[in-house]
Protein backbone atom coordinates (compact mmCIF):
# COMPACT_ATOMS: atom_id res chain seq x y z
CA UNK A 1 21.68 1.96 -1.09
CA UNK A 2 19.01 2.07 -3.59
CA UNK A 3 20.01 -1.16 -5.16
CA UNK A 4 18.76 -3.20 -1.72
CA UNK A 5 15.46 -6.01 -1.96
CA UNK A 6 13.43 -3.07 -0.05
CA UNK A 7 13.44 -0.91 -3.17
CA UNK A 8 12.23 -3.43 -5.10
CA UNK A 9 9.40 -4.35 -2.55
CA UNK A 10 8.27 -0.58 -1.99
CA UNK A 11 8.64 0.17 -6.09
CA UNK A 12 6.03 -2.86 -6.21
CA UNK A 13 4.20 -1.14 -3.25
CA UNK A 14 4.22 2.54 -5.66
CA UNK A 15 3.27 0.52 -9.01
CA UNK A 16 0.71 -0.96 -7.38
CA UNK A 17 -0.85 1.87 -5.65
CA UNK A 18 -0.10 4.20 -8.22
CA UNK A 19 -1.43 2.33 -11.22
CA UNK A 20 -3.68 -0.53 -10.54
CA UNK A 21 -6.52 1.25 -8.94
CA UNK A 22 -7.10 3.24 -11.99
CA UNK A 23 -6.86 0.31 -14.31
CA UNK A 24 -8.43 -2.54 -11.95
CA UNK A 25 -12.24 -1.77 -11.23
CA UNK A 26 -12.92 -2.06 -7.21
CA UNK A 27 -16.50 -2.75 -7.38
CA UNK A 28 -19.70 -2.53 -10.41
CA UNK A 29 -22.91 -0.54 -9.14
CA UNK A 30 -26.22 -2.10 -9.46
CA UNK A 31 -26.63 -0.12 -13.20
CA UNK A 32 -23.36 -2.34 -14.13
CA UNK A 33 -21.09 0.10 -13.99
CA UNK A 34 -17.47 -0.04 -13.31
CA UNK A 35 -16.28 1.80 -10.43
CA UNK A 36 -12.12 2.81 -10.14
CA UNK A 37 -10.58 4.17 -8.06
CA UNK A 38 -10.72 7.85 -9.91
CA UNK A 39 -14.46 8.41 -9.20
CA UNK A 40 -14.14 8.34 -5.40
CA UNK A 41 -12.38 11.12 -4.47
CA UNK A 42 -11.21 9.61 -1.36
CA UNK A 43 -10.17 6.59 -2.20
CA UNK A 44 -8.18 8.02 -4.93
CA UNK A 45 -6.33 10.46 -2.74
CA UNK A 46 -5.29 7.28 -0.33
CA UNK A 47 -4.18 5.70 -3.17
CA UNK A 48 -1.80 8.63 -3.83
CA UNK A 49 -0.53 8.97 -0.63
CA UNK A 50 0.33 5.35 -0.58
CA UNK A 51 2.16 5.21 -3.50
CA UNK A 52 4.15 8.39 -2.48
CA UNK A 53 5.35 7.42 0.79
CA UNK A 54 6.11 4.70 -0.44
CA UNK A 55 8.69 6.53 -3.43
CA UNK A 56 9.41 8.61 -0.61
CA UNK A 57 10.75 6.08 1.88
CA UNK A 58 13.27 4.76 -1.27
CA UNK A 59 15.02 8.04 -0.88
CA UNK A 60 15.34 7.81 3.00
CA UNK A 61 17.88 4.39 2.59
CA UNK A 62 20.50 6.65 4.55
CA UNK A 63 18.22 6.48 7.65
CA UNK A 64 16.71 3.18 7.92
CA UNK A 65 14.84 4.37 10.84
CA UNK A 66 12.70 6.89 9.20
CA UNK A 67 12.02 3.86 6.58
CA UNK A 68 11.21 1.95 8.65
CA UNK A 69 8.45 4.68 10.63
CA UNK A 70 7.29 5.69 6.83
CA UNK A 71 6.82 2.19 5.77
CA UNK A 72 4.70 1.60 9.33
CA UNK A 73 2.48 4.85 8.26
CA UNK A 74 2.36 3.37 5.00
CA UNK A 75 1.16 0.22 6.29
CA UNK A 76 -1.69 1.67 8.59
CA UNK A 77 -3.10 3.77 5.82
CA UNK A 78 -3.01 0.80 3.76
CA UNK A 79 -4.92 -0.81 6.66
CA UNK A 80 -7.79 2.03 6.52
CA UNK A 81 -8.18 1.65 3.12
CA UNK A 82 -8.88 -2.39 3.28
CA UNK A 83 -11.04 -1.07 6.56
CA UNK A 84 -13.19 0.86 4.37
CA UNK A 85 -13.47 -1.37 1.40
CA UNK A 86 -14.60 -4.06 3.49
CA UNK A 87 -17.03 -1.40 5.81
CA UNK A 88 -18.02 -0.69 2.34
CA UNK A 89 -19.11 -3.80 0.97
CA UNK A 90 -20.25 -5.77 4.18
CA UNK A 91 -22.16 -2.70 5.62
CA UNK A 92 -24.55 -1.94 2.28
CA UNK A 93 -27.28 -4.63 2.05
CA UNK A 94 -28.23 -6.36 -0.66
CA UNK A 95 -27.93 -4.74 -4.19
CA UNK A 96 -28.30 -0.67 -3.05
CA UNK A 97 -25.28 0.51 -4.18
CA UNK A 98 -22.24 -2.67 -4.44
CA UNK A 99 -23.54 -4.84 -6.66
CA UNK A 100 -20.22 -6.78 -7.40
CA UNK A 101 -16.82 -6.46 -5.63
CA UNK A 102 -13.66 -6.37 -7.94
CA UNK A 103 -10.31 -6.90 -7.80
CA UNK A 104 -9.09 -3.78 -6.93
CA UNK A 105 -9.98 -3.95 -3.08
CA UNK A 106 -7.47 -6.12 -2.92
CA UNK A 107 -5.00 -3.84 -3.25
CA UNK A 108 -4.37 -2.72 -0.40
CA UNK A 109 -3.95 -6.44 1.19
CA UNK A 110 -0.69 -7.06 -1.64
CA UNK A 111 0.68 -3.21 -0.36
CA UNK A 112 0.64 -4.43 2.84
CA UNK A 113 2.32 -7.56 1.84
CA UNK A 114 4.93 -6.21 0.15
CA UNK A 115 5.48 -3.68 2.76
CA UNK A 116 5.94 -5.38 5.55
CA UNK A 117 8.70 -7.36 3.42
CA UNK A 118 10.30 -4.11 2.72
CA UNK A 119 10.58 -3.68 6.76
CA UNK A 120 12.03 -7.01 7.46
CA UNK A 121 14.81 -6.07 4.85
CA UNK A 122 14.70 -2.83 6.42
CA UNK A 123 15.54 -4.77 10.53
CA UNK A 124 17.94 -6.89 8.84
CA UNK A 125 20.03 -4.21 7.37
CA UNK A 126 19.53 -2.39 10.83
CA UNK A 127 20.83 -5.41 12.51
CA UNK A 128 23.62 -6.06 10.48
CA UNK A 129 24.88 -2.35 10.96
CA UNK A 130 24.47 -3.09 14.47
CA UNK A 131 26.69 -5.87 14.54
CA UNK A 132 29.66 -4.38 12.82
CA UNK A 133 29.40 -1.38 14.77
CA UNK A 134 29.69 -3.87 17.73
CA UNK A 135 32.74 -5.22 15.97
CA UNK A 136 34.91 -2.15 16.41
């Protein structure tokens, strides 16, 4: 059922992930420089990873389970990534290498938003299956 509010919640979740980092600085160096998401190799690669599982777990609407475990991996990974942007910024003093924070670390917070939404849907379609298969 690709037409369901989860698909809409974990196409935000890709767009966001997929796109914004590369057009959103996440933090200006000390020489004024704009930093993206594209000159950290890492960070990138999350980035990518979030925005496929979450395209992936669209596909998976036969088995709401798996969604639901995919959008949970999602969710940690997401969680690493605000774990190291904030690492990042809180644990390099003064003006060595972060010299403003943007608006791109907080990405991962609105991901996490948006997929946790996706897994209520997910429970409440669960449910719902539940209870007409108690029906019969």
């Amino acid at each position: 059922m690709i037409q369901r509010i989860q698909t809409f919640f974990l196409v935000i979740v890709a767009l966001l992930a997929g796109l914004l980092p590369f057009v959103l600085y996440i933090w200006i160096d000390v020489e004024g420089a704009k930093i993206f998401a594209e000159s950290e190799l890492g960070i990138s690669v999350a980035f990518y990873v979030s925005a496929a599982l979450a395209l992936i777990t669209i596909f998976l609407y036969k088995n709401r389970q798996n969604q639901f475990v995919m959008n949970r991996l999602n969710i940690i990974l997401n969680l690493f990534l605000l774990g190291f942007f904030v690492y990042r910024s809180l644990s390099l003093s003064g003006e060595s290498v972060i010299s403003e924070k943007g608006i791109g670390m907080l990405i991962p917070v609105f991901s996490i938003v948006f997929l946790v939404l996706a897994n209520r849907a997910i429970k409440k379609d669960e449910d719902l299956v539940k209870s007409v298969d108690r029906l019969r």
